[in-house]
N, C-alpha and C. Protein backbone atom coordinates (compact mmCIF):
# COMPACT_ATOMS: atom_id res chain seq x y z
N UNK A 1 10.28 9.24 59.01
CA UNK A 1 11.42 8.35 59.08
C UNK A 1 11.51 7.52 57.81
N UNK A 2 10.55 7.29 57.47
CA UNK A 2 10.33 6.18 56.01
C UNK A 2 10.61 7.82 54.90
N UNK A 3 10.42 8.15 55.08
CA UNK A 3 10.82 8.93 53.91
C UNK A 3 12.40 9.36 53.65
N UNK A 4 13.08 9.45 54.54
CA UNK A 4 14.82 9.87 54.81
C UNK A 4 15.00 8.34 54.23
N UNK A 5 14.73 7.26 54.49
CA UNK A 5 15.44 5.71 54.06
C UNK A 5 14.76 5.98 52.66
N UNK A 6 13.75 6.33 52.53
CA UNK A 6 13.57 6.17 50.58
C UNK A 6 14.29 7.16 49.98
N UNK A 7 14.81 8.54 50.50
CA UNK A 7 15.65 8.75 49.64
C UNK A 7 16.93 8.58 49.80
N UNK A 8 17.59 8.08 50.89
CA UNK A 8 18.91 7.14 51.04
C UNK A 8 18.80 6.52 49.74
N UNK A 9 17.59 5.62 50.09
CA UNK A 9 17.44 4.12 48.96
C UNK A 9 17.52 4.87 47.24
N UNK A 10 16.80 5.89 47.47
CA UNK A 10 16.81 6.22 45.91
C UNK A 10 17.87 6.93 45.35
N UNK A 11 18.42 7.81 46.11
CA UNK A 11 20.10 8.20 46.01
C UNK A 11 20.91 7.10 45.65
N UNK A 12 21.17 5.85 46.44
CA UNK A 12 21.60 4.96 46.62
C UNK A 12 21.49 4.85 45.16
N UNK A 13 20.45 4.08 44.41
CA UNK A 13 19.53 3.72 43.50
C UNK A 13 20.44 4.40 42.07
N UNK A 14 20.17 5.91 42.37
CA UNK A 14 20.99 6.54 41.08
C UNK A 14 22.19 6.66 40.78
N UNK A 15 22.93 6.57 41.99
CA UNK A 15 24.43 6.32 41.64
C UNK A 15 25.10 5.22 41.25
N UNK A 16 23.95 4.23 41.67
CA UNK A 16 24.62 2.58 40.76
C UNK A 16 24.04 2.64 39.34
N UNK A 17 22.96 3.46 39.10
CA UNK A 17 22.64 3.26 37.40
C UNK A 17 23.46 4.22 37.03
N UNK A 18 23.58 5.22 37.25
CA UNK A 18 25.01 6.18 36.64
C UNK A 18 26.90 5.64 36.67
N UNK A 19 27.02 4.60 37.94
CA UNK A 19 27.85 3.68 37.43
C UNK A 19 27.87 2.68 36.48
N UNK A 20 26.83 2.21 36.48
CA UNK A 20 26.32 0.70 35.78
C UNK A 20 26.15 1.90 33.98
N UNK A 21 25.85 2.71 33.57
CA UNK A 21 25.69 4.07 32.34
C UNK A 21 27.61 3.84 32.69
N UNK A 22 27.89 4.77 33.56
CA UNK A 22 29.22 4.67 33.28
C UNK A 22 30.06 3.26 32.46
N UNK A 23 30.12 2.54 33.14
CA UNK A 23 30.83 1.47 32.99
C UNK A 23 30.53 0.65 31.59
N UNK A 24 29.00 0.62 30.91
CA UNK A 24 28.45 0.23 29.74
C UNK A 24 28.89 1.06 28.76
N UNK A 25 29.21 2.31 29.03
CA UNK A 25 29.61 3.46 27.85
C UNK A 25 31.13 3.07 27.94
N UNK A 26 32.03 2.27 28.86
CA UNK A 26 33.27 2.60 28.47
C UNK A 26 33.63 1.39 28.15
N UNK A 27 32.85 0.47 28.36
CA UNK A 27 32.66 -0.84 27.85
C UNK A 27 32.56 -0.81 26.40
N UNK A 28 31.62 -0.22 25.78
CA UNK A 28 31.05 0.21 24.57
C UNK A 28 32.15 0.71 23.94
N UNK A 29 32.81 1.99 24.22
CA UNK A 29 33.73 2.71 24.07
C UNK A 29 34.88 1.78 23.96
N UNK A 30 35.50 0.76 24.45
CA UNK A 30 36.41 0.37 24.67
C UNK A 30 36.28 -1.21 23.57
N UNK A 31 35.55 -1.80 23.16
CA UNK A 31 35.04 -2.68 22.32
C UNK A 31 35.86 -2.75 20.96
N UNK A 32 35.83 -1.53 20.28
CA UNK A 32 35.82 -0.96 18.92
C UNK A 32 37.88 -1.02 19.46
N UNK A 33 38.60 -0.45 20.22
CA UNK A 33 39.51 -0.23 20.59
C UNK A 33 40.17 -1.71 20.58
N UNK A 34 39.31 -2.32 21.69
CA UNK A 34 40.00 -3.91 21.36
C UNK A 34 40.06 -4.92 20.43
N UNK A 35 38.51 -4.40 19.74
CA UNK A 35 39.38 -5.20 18.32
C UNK A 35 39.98 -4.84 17.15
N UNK A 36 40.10 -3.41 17.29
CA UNK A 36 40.76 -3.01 16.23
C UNK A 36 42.26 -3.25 16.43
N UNK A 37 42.70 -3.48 17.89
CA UNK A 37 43.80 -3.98 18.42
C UNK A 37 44.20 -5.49 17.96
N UNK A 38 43.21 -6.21 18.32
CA UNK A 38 43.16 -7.55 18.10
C UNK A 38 43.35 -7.72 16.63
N UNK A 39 42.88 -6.65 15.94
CA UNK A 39 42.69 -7.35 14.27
C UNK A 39 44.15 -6.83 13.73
N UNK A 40 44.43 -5.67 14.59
CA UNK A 40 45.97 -5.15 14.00
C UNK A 40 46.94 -6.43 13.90
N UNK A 41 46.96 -7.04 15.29
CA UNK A 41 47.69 -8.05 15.37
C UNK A 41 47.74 -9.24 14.53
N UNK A 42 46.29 -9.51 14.57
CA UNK A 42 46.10 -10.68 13.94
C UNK A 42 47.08 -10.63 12.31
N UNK A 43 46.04 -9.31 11.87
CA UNK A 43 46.34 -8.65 10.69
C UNK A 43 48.40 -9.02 10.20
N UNK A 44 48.61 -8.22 11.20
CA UNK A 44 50.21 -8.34 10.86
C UNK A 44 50.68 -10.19 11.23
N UNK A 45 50.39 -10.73 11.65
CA UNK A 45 50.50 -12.02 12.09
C UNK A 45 49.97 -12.84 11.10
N UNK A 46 48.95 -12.91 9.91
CA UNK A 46 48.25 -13.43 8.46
C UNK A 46 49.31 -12.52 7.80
N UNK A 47 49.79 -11.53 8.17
CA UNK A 47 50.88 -10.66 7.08
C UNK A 47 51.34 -11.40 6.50
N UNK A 48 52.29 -12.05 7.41
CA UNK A 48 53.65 -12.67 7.50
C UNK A 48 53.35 -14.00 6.85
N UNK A 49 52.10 -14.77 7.69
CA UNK A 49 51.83 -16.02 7.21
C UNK A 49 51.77 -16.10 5.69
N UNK A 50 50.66 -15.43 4.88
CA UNK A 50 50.42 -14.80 3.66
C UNK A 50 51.25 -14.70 3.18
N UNK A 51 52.64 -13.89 3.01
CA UNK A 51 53.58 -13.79 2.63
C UNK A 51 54.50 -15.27 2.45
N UNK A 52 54.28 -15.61 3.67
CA UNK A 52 55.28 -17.40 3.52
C UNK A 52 54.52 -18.07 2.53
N UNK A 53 53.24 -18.03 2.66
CA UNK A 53 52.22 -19.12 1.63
C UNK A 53 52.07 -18.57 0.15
N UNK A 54 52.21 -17.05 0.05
CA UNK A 54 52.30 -16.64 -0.95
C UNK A 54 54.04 -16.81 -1.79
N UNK A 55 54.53 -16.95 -0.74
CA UNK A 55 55.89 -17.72 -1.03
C UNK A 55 56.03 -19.20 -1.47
N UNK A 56 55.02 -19.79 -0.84
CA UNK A 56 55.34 -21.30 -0.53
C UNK A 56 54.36 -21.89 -1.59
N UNK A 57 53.63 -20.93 -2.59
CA UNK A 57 52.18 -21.02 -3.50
C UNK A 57 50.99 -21.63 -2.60
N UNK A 58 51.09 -21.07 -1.84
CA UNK A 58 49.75 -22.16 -0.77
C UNK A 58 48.26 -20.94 -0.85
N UNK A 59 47.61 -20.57 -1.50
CA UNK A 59 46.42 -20.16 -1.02
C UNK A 59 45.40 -20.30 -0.19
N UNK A 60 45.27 -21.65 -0.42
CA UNK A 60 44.09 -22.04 0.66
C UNK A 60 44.12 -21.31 1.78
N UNK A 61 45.63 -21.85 2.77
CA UNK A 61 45.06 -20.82 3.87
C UNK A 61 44.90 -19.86 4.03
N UNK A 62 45.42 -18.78 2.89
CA UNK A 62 44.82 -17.46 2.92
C UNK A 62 43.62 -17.50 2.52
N UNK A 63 42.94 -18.23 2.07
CA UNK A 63 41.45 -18.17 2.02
C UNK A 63 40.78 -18.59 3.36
N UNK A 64 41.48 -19.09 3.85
CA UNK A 64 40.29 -19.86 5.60
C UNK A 64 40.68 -18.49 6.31
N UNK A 65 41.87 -17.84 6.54
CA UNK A 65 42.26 -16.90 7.29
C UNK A 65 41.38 -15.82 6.82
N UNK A 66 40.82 -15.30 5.83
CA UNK A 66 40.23 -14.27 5.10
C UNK A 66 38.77 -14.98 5.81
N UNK A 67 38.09 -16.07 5.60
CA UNK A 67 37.16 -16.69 6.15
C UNK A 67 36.93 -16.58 7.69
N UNK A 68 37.70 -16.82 8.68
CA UNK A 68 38.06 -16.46 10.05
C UNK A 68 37.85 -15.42 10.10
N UNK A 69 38.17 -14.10 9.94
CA UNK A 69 38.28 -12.65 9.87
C UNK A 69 37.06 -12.11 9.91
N UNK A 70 36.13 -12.66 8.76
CA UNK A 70 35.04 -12.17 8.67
C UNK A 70 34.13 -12.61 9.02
N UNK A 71 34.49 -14.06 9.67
CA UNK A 71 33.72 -14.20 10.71
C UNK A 71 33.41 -13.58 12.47
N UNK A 72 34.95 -13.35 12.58
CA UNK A 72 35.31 -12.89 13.83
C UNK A 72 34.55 -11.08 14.18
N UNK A 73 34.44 -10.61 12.97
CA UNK A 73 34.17 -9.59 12.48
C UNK A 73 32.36 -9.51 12.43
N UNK A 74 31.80 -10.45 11.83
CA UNK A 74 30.10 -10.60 12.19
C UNK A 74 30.20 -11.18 14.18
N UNK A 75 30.87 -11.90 14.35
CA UNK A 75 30.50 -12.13 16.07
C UNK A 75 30.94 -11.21 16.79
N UNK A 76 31.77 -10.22 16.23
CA UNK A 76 31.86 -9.02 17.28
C UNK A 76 30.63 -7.91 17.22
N UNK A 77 30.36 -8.00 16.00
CA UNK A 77 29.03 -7.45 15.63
C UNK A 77 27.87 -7.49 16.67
N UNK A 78 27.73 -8.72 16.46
CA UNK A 78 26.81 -9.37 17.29
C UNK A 78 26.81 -9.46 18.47
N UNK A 79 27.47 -9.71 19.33
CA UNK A 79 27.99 -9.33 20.88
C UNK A 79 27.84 -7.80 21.01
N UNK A 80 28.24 -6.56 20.15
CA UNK A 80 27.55 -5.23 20.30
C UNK A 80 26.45 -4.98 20.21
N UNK A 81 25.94 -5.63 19.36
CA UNK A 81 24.59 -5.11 19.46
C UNK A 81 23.79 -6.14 20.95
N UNK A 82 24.47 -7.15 21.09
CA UNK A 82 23.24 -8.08 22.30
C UNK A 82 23.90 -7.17 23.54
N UNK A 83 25.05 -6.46 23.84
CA UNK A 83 25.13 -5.76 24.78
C UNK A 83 24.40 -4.60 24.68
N UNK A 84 24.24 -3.55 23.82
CA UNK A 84 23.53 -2.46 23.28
C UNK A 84 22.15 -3.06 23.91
N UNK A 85 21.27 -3.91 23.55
CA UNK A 85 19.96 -4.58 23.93
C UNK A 85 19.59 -4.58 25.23
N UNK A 86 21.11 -5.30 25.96
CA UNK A 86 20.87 -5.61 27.43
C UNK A 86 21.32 -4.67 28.26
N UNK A 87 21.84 -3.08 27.92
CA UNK A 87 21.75 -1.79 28.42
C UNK A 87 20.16 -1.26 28.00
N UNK A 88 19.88 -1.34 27.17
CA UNK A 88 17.91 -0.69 27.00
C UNK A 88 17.22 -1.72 27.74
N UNK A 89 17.58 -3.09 27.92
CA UNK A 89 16.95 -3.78 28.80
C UNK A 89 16.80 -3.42 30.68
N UNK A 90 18.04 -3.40 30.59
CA UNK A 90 18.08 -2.46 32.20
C UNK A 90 17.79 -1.16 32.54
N UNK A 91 17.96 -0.41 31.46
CA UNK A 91 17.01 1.12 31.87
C UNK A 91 15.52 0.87 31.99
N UNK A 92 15.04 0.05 30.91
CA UNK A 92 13.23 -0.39 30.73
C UNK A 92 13.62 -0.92 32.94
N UNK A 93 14.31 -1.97 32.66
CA UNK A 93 13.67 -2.24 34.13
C UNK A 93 13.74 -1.21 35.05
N UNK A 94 15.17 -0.36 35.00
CA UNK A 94 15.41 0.47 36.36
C UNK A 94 13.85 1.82 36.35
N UNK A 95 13.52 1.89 35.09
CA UNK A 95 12.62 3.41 34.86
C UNK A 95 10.89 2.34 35.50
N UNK A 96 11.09 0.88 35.21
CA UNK A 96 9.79 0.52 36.12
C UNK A 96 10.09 0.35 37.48
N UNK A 97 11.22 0.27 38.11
CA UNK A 97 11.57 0.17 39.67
C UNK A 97 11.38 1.47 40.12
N UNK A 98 11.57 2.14 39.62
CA UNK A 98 11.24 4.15 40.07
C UNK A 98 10.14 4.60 39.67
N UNK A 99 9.40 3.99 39.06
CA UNK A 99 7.95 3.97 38.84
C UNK A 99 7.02 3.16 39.89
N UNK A 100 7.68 1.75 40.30
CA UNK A 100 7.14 1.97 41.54
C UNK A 100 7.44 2.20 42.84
N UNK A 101 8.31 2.80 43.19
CA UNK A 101 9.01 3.43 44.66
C UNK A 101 7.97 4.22 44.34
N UNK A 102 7.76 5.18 43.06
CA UNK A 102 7.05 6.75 43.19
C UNK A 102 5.63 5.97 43.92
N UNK A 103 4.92 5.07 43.07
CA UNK A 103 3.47 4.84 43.23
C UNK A 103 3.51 4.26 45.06
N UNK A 104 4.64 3.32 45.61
CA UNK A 104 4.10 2.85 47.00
C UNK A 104 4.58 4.27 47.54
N UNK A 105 4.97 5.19 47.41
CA UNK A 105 5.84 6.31 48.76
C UNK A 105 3.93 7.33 48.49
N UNK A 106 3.81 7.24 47.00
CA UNK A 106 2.40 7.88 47.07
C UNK A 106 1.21 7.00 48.17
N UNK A 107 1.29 6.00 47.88
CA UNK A 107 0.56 5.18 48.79
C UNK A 107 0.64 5.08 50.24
N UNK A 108 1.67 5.26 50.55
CA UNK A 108 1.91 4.92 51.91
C UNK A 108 2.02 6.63 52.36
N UNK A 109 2.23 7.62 51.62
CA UNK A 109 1.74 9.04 52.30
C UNK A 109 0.49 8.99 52.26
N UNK A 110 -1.10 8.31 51.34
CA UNK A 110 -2.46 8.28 51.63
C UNK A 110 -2.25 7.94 52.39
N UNK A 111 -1.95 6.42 53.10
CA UNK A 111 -2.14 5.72 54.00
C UNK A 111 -2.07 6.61 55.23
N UNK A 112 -0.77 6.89 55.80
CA UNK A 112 -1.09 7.71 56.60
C UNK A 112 -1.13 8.92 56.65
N UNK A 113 -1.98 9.92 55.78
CA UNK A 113 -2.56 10.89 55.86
C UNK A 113 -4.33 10.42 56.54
N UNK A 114 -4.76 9.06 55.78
CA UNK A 114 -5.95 8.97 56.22
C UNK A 114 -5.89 8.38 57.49
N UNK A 115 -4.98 7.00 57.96
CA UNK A 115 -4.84 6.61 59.33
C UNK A 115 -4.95 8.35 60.46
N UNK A 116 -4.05 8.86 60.16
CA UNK A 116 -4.12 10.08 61.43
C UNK A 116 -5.30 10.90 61.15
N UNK A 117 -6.54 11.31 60.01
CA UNK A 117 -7.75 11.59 60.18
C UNK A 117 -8.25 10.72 60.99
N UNK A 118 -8.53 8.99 60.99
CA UNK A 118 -9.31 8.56 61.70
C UNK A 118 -9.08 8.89 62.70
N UNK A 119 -7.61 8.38 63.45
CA UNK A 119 -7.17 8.51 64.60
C UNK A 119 -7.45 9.96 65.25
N UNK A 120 -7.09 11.08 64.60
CA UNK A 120 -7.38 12.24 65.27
C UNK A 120 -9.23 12.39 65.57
N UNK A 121 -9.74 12.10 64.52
CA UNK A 121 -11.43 12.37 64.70
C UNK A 121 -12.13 11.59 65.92
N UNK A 122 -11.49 10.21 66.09
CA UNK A 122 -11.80 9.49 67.10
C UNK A 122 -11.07 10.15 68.30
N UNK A 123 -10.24 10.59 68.75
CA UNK A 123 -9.48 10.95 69.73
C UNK A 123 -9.79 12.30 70.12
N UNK A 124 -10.11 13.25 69.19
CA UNK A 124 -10.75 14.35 69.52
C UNK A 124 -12.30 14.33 69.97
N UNK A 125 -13.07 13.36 69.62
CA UNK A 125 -14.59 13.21 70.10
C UNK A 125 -13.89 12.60 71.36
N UNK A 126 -13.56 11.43 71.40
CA UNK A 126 -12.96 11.57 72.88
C UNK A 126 -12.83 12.19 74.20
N UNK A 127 -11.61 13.09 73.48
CA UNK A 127 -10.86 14.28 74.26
C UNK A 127 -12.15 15.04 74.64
N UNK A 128 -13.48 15.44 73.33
CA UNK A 128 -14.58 16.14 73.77
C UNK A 128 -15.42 16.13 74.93
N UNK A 129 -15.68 14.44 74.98
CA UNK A 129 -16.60 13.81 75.78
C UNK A 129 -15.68 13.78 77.30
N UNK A 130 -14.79 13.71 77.40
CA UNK A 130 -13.50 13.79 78.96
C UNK A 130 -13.78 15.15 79.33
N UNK A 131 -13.65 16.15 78.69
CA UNK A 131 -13.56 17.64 79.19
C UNK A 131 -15.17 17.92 79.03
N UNK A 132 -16.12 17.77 78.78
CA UNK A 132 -17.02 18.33 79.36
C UNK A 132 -17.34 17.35 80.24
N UNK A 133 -16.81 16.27 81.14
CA UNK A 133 -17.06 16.02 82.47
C UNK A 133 -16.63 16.35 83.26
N UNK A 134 -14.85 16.83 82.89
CA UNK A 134 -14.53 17.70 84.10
C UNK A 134 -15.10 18.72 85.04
N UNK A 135 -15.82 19.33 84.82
CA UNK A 135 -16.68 19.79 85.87
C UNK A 135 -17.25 19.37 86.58
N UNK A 136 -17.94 18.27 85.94
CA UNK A 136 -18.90 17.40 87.22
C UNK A 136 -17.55 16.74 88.12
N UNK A 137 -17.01 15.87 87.50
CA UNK A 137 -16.07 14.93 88.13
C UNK A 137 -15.12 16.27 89.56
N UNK A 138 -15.36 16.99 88.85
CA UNK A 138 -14.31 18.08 89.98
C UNK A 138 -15.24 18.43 91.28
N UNK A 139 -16.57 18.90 90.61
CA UNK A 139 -17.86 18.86 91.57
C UNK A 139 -17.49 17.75 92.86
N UNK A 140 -17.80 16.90 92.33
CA UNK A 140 -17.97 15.47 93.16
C UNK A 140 -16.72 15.13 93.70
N UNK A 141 -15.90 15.54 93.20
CA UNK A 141 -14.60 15.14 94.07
C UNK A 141 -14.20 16.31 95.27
N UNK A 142 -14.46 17.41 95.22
CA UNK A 142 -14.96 18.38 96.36
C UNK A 142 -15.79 18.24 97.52
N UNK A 143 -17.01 17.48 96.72
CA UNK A 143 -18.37 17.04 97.90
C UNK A 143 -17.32 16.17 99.14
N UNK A 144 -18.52 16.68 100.15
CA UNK A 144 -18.03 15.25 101.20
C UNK A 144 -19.14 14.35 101.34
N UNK A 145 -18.93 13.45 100.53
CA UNK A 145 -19.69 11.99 100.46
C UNK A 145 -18.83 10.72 100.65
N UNK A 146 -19.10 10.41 101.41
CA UNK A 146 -18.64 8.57 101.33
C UNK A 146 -19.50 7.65 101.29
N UNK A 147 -18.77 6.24 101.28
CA UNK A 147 -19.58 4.86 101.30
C UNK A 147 -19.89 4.74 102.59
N UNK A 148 -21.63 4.56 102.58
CA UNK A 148 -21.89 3.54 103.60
C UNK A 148 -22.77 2.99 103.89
N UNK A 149 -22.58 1.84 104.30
CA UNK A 149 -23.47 0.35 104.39
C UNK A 149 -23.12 -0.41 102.47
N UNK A 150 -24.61 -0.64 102.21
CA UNK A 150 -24.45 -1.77 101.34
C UNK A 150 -24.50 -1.13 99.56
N UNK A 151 -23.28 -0.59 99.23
CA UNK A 151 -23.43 -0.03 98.29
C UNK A 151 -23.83 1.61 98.23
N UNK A 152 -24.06 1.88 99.33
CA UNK A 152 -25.27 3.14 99.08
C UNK A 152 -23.99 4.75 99.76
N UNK A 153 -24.23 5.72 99.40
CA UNK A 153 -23.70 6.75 99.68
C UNK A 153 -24.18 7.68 100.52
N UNK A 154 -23.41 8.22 101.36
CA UNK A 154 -23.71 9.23 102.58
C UNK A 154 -23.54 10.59 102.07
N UNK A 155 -23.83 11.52 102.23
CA UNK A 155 -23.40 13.25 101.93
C UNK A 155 -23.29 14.06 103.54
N UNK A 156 -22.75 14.86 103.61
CA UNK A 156 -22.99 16.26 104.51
C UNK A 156 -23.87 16.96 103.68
N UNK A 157 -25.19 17.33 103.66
CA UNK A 157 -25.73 18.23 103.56
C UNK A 157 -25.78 19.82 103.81
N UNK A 158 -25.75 20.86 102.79
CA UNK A 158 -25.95 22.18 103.51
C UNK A 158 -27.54 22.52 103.69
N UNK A 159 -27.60 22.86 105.15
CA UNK A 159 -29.28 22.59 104.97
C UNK A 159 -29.66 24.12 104.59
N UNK A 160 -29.07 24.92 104.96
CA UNK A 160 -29.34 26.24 104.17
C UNK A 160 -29.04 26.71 103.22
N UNK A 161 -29.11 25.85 102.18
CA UNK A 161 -29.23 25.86 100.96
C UNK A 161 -30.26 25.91 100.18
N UNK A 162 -30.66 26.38 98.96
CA UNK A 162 -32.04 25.76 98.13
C UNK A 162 -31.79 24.57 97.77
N UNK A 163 -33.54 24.30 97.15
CA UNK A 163 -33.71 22.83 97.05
C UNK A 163 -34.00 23.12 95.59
N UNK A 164 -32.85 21.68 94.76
CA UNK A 164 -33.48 21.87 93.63
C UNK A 164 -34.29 20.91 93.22
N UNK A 165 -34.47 20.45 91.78
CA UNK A 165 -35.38 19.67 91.38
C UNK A 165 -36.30 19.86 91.00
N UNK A 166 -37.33 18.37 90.11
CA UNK A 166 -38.69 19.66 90.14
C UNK A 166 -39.66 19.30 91.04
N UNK A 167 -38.92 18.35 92.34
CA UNK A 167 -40.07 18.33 93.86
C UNK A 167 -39.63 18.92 94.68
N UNK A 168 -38.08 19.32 94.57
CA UNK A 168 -37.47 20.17 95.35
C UNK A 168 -37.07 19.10 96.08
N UNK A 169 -36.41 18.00 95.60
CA UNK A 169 -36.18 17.17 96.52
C UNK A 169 -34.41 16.96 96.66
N UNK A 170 -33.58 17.66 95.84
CA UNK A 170 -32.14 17.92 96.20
C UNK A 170 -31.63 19.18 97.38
N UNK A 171 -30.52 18.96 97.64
CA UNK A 171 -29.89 19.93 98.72
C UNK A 171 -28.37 20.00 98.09
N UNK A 172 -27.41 20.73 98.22
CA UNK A 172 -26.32 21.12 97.76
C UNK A 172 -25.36 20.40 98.69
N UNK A 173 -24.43 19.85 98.40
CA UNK A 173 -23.44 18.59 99.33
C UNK A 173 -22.49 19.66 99.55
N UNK A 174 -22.03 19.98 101.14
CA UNK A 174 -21.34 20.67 101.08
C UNK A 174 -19.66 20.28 101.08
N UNK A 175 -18.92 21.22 100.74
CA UNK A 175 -17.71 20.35 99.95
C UNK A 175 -17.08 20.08 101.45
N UNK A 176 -15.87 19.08 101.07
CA UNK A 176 -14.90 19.05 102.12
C UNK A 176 -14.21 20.20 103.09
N UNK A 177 -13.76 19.53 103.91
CA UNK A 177 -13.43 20.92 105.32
C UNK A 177 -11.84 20.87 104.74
């Protein structure tokens, strides 16, 4: 039964890291797209400005805007690569979480591989010691003996029987009618 829920659990397990792979690759994928979007815009939007200031003799702000840019340009940088990091960060963890499902499912199959040796070895000496009394116990439950007086037991005797023992002091109980 524990084994059908661990691989539920571990099925379970691989289809969220193959979403969580999915979703980081189109994330990734999709990064480069948005700012090359973003910079188009921007880009044509400093066009225009540039053009007025290059109209209007104003440089400066085409120098802060050129400054902005390449800044915007190192922090996108940087945000790729700390996402890049924190995808190898979550495989390192997910490849030690499946490292140990493997080691407890190994553990807990010793476990009970050795629990049901004890249990069977004890239960079979058992079972041993029950069945070679059945005979006697069947013996004696045949005899006709009862209680009587103080503790002590009565028999029907067969008197034509042998005597065993080594005084010859038994007789054979003869069974119930």
């Amino acid at each position: 039964m524990q084994e059908d829920e661990f691989r539920i659990l571990a099925d379970r397990l691989l289809a969220a890291v193959a979403h969580m792979d999915g979703r980081d690759e189109r994330l990734v994928q999709q990064v480069p797209a948005v700012i090359e979007e973003q910079t188009s815009r921007w880009l044509r939007t400093v066009a225009g400005q540039v053009e007025t200031a290059a109209r209007s003799g104003l440089e400066p702000p085409l120098a802060a805007y050129q400054q902005r840019v390449q800044s915007l340009s190192a922090e996108t940088e940087k945000a790729v690569a700390t996402l890049q990091g924190a995808r190898r960060d979550l495989m390192s963890v997910l490849r030690w979480v499946w490292i140990g499902a493997c080691v407890s499912l190994l553990l807990s199959i010793v476990a009970l591989v050795g629990t049901y040796e004890m249990l069977y070895g004890h239960y079979q000496t058992r079972y041993d010691e029950l069945k070679s009394k059945v005979g006697y116990l069947g013996a004696i439950n045949r005899s006709d003996v009862v209680p009587c007086g103080d503790g002590q037991l009565c028999a029907r005797v067969d008197d034509k029987s042998p005597r065993y023992g080594e005084k010859k002091q038994y007789r054979v109980v003869e069974p119930r009618p």
